[in-house]
C-alpha atoms as a PDB file:
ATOM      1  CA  UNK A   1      16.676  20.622   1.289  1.00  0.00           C
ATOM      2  CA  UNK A   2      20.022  19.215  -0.117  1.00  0.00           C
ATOM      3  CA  UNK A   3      21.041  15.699   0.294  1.00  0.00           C
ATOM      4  CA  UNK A   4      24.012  14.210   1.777  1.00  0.00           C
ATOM      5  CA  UNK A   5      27.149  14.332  -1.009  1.00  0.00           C
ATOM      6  CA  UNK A   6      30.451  13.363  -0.711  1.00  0.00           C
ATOM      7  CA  UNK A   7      31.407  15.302  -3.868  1.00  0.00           C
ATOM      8  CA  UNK A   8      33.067  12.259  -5.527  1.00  0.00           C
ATOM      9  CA  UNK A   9      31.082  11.160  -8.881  1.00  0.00           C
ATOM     10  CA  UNK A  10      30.677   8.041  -7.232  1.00  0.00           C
ATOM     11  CA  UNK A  11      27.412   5.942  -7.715  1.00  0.00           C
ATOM     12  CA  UNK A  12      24.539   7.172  -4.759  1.00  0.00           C
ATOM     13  CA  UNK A  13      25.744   4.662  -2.016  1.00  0.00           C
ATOM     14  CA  UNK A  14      23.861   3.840   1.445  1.00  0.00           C
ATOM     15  CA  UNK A  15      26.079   4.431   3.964  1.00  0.00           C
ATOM     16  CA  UNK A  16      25.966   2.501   7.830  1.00  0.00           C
ATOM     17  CA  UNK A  17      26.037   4.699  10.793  1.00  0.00           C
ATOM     18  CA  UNK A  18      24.921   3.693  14.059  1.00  0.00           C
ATOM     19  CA  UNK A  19      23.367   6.061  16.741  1.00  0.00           C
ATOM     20  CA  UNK A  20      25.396   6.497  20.085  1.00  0.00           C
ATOM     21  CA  UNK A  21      22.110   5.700  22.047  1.00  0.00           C
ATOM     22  CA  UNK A  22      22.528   2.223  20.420  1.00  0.00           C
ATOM     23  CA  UNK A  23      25.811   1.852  21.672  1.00  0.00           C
ATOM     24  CA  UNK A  24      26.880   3.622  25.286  1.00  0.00           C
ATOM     25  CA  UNK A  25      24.033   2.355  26.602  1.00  0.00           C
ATOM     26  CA  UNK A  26      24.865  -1.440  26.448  1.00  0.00           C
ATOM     27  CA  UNK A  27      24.706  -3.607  29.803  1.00  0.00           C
ATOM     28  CA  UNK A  28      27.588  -5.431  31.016  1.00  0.00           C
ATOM     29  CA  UNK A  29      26.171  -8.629  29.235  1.00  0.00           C
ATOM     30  CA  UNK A  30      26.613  -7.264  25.759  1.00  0.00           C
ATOM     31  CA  UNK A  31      29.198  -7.810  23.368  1.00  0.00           C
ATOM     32  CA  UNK A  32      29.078  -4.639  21.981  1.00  0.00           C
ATOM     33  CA  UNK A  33      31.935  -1.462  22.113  1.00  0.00           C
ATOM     34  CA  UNK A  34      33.472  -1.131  25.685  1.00  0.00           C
ATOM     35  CA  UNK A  35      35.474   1.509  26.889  1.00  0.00           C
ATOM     36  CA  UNK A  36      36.006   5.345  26.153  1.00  0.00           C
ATOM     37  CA  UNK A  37      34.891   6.793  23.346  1.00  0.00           C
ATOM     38  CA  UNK A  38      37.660   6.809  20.876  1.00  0.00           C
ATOM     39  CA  UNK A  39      37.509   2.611  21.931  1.00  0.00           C
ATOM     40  CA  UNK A  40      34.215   2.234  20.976  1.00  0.00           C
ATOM     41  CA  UNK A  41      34.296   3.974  17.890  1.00  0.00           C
ATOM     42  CA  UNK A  42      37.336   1.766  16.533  1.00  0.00           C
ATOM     43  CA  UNK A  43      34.870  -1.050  17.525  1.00  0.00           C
ATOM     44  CA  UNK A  44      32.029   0.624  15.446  1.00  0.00           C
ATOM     45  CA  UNK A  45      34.634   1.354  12.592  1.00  0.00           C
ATOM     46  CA  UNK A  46      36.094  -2.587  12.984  1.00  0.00           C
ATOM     47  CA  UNK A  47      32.194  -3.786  12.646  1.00  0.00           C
ATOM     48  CA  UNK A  48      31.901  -2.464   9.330  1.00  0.00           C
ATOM     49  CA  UNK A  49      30.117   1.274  10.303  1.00  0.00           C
ATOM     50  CA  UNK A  50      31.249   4.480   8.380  1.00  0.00           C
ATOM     51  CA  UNK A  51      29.765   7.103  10.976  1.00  0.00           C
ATOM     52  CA  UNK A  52      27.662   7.779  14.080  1.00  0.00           C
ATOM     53  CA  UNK A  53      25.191   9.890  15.112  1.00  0.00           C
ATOM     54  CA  UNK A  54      25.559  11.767  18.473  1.00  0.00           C
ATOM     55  CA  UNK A  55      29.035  13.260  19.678  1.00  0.00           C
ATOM     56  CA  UNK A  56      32.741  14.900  19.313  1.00  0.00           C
ATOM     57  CA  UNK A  57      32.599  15.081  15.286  1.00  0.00           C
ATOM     58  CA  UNK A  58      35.978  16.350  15.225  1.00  0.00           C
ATOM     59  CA  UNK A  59      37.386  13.281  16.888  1.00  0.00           C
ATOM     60  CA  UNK A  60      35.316  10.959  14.252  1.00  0.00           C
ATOM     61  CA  UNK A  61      36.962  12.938  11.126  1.00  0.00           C
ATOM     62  CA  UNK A  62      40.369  12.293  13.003  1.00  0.00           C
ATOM     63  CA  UNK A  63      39.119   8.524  12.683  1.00  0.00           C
ATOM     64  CA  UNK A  64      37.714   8.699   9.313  1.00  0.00           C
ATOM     65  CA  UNK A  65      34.016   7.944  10.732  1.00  0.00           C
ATOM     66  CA  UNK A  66      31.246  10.413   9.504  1.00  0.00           C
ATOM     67  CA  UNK A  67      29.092  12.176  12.109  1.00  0.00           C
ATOM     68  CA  UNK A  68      25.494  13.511  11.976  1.00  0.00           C
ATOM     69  CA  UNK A  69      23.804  15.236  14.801  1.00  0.00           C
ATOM     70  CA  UNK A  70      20.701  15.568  16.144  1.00  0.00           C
ATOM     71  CA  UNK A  71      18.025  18.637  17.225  1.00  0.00           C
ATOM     72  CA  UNK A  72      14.556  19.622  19.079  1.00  0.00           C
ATOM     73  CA  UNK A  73      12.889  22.659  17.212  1.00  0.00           C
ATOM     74  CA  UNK A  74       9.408  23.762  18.852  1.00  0.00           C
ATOM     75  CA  UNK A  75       9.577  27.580  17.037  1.00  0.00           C
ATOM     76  CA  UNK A  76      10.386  28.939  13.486  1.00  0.00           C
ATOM     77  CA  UNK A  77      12.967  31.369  15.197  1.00  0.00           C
ATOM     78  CA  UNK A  78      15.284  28.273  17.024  1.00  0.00           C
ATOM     79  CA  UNK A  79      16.408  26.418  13.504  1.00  0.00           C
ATOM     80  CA  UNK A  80      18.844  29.301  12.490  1.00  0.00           C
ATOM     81  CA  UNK A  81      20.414  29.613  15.872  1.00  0.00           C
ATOM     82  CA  UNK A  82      20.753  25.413  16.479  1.00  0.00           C
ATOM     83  CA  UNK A  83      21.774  24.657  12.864  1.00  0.00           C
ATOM     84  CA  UNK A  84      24.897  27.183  13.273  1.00  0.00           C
ATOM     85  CA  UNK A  85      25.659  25.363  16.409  1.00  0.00           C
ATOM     86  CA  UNK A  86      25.531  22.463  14.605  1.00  0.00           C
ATOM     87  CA  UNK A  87      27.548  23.260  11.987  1.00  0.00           C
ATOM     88  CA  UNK A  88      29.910  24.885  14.239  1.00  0.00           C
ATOM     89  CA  UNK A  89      30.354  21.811  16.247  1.00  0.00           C
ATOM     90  CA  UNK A  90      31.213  19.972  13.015  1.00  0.00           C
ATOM     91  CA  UNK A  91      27.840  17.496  12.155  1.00  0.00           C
ATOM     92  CA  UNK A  92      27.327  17.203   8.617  1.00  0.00           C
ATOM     93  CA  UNK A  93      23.276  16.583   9.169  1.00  0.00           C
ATOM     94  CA  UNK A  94      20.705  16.538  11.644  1.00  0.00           C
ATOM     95  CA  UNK A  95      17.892  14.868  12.045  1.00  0.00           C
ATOM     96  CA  UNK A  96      15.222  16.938  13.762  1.00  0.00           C
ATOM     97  CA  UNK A  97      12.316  16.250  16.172  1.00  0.00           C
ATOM     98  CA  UNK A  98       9.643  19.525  15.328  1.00  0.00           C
ATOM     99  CA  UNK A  99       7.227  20.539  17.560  1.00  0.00           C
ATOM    100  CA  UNK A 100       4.920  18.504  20.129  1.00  0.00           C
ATOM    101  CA  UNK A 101       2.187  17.206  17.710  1.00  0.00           C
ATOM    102  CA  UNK A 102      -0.573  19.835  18.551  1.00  0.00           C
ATOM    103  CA  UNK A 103       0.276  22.210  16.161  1.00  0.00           C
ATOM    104  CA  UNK A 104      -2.225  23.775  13.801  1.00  0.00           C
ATOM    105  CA  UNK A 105      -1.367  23.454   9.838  1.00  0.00           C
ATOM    106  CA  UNK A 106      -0.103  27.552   9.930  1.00  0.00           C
ATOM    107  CA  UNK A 107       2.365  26.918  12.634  1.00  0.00           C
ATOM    108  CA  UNK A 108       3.569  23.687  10.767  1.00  0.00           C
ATOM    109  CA  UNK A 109       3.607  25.544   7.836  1.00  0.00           C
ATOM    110  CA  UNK A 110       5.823  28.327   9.267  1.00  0.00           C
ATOM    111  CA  UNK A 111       8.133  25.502  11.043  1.00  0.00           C
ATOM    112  CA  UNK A 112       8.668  23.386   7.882  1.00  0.00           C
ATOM    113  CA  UNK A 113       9.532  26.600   5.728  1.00  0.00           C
ATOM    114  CA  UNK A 114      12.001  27.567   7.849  1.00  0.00           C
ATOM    115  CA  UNK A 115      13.570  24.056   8.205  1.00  0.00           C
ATOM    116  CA  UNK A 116      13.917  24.217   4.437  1.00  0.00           C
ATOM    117  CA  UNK A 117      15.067  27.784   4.016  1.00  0.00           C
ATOM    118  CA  UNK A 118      17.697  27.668   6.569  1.00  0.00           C
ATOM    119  CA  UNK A 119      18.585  23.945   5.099  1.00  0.00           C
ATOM    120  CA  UNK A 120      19.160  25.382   1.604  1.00  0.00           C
ATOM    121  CA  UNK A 121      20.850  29.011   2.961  1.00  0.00           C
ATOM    122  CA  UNK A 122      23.326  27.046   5.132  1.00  0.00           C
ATOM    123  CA  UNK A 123      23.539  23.740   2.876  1.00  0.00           C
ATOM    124  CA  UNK A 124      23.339  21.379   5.299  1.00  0.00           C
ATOM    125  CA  UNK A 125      20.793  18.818   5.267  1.00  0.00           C
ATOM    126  CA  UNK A 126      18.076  18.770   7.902  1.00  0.00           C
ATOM    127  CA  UNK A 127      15.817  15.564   8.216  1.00  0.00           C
ATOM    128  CA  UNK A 128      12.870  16.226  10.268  1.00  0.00           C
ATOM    129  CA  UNK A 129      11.837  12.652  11.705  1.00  0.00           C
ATOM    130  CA  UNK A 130       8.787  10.671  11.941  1.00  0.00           C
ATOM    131  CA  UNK A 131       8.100  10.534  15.895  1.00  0.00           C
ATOM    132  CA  UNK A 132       5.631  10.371  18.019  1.00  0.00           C
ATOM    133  CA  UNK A 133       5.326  13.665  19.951  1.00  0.00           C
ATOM    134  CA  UNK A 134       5.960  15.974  16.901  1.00  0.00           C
ATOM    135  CA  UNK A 135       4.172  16.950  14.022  1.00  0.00           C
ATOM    136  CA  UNK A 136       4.862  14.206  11.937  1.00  0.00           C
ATOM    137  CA  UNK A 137       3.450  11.985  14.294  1.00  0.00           C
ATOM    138  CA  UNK A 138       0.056  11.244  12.311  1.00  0.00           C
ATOM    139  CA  UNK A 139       0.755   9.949   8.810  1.00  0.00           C
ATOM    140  CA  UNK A 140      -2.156  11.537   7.114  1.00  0.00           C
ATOM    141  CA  UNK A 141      -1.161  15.491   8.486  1.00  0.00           C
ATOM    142  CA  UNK A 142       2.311  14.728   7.468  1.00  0.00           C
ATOM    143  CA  UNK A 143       1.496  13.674   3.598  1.00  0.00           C
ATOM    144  CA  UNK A 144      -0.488  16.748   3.143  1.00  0.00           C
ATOM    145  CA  UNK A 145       2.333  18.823   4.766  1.00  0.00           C
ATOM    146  CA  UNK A 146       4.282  17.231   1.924  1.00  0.00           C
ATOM    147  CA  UNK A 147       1.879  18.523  -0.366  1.00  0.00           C
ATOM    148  CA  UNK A 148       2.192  21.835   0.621  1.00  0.00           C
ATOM    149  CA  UNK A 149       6.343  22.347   1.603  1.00  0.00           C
ATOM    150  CA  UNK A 150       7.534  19.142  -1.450  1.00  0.00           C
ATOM    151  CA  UNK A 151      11.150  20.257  -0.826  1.00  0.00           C
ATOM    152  CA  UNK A 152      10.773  18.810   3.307  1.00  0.00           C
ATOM    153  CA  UNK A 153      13.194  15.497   3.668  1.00  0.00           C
ATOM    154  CA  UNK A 154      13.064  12.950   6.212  1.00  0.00           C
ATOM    155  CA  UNK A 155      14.837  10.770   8.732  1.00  0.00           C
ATOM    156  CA  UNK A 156      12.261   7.800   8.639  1.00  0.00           C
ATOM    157  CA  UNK A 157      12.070   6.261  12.039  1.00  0.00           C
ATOM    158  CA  UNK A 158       8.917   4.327  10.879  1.00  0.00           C
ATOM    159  CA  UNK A 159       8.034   2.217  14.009  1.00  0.00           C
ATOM    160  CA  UNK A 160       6.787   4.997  15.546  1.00  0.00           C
ATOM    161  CA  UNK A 161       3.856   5.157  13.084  1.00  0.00           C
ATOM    162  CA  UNK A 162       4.190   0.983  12.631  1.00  0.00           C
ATOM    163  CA  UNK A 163       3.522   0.835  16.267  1.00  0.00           C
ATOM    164  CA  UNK A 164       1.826   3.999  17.521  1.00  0.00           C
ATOM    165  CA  UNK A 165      -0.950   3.764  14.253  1.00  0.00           C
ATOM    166  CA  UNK A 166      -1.374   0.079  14.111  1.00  0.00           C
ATOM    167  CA  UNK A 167      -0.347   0.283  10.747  1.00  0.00           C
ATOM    168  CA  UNK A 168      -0.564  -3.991  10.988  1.00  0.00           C
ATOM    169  CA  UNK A 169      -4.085  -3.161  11.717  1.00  0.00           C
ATOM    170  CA  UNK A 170      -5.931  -2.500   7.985  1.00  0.00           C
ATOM    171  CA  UNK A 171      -4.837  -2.801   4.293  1.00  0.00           C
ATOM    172  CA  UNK A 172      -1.079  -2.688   4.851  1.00  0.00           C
ATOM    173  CA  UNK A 173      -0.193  -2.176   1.406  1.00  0.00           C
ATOM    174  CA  UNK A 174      -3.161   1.058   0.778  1.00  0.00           C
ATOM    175  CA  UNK A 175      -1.416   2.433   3.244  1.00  0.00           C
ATOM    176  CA  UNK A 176       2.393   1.668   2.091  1.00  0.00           C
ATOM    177  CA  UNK A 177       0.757   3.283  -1.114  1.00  0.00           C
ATOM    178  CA  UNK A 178      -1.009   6.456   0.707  1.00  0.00           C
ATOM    179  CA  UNK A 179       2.942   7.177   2.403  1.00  0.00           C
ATOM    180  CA  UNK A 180       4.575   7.122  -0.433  1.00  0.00           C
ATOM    181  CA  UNK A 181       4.910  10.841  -0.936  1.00  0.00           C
ATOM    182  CA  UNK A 182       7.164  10.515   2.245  1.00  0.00           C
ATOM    183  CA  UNK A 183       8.917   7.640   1.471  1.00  0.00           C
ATOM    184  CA  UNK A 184      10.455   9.061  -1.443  1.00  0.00           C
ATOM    185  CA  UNK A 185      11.802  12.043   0.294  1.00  0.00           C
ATOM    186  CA  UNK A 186      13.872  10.203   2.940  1.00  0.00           C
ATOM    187  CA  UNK A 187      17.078  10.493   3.044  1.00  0.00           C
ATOM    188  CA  UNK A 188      17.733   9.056   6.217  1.00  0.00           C
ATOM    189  CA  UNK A 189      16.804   6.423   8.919  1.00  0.00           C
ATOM    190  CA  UNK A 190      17.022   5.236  12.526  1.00  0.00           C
ATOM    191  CA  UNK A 191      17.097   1.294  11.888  1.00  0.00           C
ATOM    192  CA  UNK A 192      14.673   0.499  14.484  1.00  0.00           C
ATOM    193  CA  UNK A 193      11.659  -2.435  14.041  1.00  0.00           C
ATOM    194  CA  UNK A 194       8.679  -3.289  15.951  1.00  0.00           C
ATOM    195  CA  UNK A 195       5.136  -5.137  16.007  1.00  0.00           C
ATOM    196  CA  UNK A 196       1.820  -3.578  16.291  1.00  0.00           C
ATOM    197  CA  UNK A 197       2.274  -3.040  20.246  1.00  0.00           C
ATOM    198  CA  UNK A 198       5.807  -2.750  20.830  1.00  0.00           C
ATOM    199  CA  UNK A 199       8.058  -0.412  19.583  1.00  0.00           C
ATOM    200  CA  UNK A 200      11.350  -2.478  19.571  1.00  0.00           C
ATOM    201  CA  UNK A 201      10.967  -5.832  19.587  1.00  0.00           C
ATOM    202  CA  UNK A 202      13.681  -7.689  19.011  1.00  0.00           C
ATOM    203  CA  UNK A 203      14.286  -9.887  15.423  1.00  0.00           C
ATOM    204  CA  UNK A 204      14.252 -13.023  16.148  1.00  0.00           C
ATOM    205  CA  UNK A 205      11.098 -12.674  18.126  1.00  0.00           C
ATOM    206  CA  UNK A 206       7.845 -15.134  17.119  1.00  0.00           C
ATOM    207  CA  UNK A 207       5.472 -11.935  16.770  1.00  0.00           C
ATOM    208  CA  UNK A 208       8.157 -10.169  14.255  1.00  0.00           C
ATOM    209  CA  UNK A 209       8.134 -12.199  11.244  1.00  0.00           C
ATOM    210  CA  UNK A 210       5.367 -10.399   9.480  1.00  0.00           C
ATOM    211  CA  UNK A 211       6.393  -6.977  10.710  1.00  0.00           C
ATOM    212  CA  UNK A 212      10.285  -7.727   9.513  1.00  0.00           C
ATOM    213  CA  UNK A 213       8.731  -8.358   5.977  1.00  0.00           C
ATOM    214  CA  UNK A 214       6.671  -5.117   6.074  1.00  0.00           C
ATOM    215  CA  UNK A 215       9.457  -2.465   7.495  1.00  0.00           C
ATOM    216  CA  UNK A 216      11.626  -4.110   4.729  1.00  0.00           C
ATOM    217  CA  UNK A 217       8.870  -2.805   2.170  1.00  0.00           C
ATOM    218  CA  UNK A 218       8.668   0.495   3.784  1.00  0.00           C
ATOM    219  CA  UNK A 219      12.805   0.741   3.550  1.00  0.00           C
ATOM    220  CA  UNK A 220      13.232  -0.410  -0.224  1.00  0.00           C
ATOM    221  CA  UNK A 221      10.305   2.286  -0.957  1.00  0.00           C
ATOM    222  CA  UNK A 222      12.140   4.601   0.527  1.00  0.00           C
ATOM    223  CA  UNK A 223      15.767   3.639  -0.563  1.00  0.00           C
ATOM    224  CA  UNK A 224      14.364   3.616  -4.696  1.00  0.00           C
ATOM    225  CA  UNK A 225      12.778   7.207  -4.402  1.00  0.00           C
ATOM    226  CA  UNK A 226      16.123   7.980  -3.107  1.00  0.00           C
ATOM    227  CA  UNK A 227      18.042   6.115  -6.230  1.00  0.00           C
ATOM    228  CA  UNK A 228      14.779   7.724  -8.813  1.00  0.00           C
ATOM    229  CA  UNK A 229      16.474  11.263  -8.049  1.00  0.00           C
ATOM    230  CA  UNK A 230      20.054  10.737  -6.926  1.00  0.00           C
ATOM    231  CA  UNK A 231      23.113  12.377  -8.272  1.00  0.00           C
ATOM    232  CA  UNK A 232      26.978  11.298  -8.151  1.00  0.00           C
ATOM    233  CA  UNK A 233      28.224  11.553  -4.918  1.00  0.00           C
ATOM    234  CA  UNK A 234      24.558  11.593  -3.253  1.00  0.00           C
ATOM    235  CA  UNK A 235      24.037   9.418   0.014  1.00  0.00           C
ATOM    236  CA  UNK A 236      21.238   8.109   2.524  1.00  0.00           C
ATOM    237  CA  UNK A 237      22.296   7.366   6.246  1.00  0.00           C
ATOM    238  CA  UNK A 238      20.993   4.388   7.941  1.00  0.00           C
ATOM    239  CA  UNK A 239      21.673   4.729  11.641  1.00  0.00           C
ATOM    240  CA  UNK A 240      20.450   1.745  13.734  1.00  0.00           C
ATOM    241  CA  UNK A 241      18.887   3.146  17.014  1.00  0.00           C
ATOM    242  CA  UNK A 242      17.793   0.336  19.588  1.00  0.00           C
ATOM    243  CA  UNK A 243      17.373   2.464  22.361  1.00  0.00           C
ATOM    244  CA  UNK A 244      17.971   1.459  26.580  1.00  0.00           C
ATOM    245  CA  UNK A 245      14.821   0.041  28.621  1.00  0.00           C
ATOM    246  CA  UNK A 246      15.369   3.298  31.062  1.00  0.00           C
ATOM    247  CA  UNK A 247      13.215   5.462  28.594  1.00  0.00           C
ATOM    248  CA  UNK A 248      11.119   2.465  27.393  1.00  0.00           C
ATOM    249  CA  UNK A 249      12.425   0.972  24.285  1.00  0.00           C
ATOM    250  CA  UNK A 250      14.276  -2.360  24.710  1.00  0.00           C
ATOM    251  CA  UNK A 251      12.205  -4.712  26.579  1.00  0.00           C
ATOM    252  CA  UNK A 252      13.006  -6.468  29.821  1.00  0.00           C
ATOM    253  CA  UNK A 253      12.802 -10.140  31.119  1.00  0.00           C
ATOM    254  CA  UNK A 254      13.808 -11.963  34.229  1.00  0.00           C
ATOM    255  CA  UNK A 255      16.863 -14.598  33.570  1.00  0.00           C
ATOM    256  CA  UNK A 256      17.094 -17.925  35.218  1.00  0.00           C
ATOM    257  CA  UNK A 257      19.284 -16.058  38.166  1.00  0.00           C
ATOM    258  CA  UNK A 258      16.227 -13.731  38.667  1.00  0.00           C
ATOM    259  CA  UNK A 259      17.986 -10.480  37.665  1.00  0.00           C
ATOM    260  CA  UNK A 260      15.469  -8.458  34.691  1.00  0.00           C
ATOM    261  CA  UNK A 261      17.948  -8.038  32.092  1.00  0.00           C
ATOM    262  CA  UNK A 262      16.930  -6.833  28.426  1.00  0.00           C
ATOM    263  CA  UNK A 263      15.771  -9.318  25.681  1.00  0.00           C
ATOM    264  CA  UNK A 264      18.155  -9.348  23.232  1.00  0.00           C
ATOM    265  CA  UNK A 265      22.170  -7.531  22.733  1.00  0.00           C
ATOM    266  CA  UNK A 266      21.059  -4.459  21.081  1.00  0.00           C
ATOM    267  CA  UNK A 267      24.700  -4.250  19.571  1.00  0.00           C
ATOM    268  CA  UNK A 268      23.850  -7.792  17.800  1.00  0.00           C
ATOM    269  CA  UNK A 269      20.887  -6.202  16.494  1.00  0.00           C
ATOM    270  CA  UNK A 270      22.307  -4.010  15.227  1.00  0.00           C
ATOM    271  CA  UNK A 271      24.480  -5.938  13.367  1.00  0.00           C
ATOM    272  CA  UNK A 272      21.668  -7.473  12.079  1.00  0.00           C
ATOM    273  CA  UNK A 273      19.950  -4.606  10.930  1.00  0.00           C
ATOM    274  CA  UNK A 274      22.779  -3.384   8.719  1.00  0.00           C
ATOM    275  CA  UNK A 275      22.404  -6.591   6.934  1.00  0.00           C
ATOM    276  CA  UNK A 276      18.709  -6.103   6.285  1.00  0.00           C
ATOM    277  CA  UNK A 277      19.178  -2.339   4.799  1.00  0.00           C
ATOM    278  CA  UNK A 278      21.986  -3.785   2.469  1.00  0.00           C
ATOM    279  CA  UNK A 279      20.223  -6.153   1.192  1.00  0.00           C
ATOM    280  CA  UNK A 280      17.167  -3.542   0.851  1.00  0.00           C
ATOM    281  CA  UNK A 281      19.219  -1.142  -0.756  1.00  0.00           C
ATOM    282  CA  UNK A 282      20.280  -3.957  -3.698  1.00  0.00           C
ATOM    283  CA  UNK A 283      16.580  -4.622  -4.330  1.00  0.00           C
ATOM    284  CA  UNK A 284      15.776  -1.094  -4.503  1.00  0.00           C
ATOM    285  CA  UNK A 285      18.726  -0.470  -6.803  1.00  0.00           C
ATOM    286  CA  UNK A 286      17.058  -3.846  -9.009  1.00  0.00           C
ATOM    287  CA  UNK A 287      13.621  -2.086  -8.911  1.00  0.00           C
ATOM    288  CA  UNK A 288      14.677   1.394 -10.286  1.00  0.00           C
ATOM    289  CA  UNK A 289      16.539  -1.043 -12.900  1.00  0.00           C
ATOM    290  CA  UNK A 290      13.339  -3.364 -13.520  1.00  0.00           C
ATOM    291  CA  UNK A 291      11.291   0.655 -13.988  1.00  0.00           C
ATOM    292  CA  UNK A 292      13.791   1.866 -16.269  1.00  0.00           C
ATOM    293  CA  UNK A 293      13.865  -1.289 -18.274  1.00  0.00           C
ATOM    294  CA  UNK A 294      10.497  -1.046 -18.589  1.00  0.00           C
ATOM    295  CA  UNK A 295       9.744   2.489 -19.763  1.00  0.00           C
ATOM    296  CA  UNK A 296       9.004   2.936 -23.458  1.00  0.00           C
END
């Protein structure tokens, strides 16, 4: 599958994108983007984001944003069909959600070659995402699928294996080691953290500290296999993707008035999180330096 290129011979860059679920689904309370669309994407522009993922692509290359979309494939014969829709619509990417999880090895076999052939045939990369509910959803399955189809790339949204296999739970750094096949083949991520029970939590939280440290492991892993085999012009998406408390993602408390309102300002978190991948990506970029240094 190719990679995202901007077909400049610039250095490979990480590039900030935020997901629309991050964004129209803000309370009143928040400080993030108000307003209609075009409003809140000069707000994501102003905040320092080159591209979204979710809607209207043509109106984002009016405004100089990128736009990636986003797809459910359950059967070999729906990725042709939805990536010319894509395409058609204008996305540059998608990440994909791929089957239900209860597939046997043929079936994901016959889903992941397709994702890959169709990828290459149409050039346009496909990510297929780690998520619960699909078949990457156990980590062991999905590095022996990467055994078998080495070509697959990923969106890496890893708190739904941080969370949903107690990765905190066990040698975290055997395991960090066991993924690694996976981490080096992704080529994009939803920026979204958790602990061992709760799949957003937010930052400052007392119960995130160690978990911050270890998804900042898992994305410099995954940001120097993308710098080991990246080409001029190549470039990795990080979308953030704190998602609304309607389908279970932010949490919710009750404020001193008595009204349940959610934890933290999921824009500000956002903010946050673009921080954290920069500063990944410039120790990833001094570990690739450190390994090439250090070759003979």
């Amino acid at each position: 599958m190719s990679t995202l290129n901007d077909g400049s011979s610039s250095p490979p860059a990480l590039h900030l994108y935020i997901n629309m679920g991050n964004v129209h689904t803000l309370p009143a309370n928040s400080v993030g983007p108000k307003g209609s669309l075009q409003e809140k994407l000069l707000a994501i522009k102003a905040a320092g984001f080159v591209g979204i993922q979710g809607e209207e692509p043509p109106l984002c290359h009016s405004m100089g944003l990128g736009c990636a979309g986003s797809a459910r494939f359950n059967t070999p014969c729906e990725v042709a069909p939805g990536v010319s829709a894509l395409k058609a619509e204008g996305f540059e990417c998608a990440t994909l959600h791929v089957g239900w999880g209860h597939e046997s090895d043929a079936e994901i076999d016959a889903l992941v070659s397709e994702i890959i052939g169709v990828s290459i045939a149409e050039n346009f990369p496909l990510y297929i995402e780690t998520h619960r509910a699909t078949i990457t959803q156990d980590s062991w399955r999905t590095v022996q699928m990467v055994a078998r189809h080495p070509g697959v790339r990923f969106n890496g949204d890893f708190s739904h294996w941080y969370t949903g296999l107690e990765m905190p739970y066990g040698d975290m750094i055997d395991k960090l080691n066991f993924m690694t096949p996976v981490f080096e083949r992704v080529r994009f991520f939803h920026g979204r953290m958790g602990n061992s029970s709760h799949i957003q939590v937010p930052l400052a939280d007392p119960t995130m500290s160690g978990a911050v440290e270890h998804f900042k492991e898992i994305w410099v892993r995954c940001l120097t296999g993308f710098l080991q085999t990246a080409v001029p012009g190549d470039f990795l998406v990080f979308a953030p993707e704190l998602l609304h408390p309607e389908i279970n993602y932010a949490r919710t408390i009750i404020n001193a008035q008595g009204e349940r309102v959610e934890e933290s300002d999921r824009w500000l978190e956002a903010l946050q999180y673009a921080q954290i991948i920069q500063t990944c990506f410039a120790t990833a970029q001094q570990r690739v330096t450190n390994n090439g240094a250090n070759r003979p």
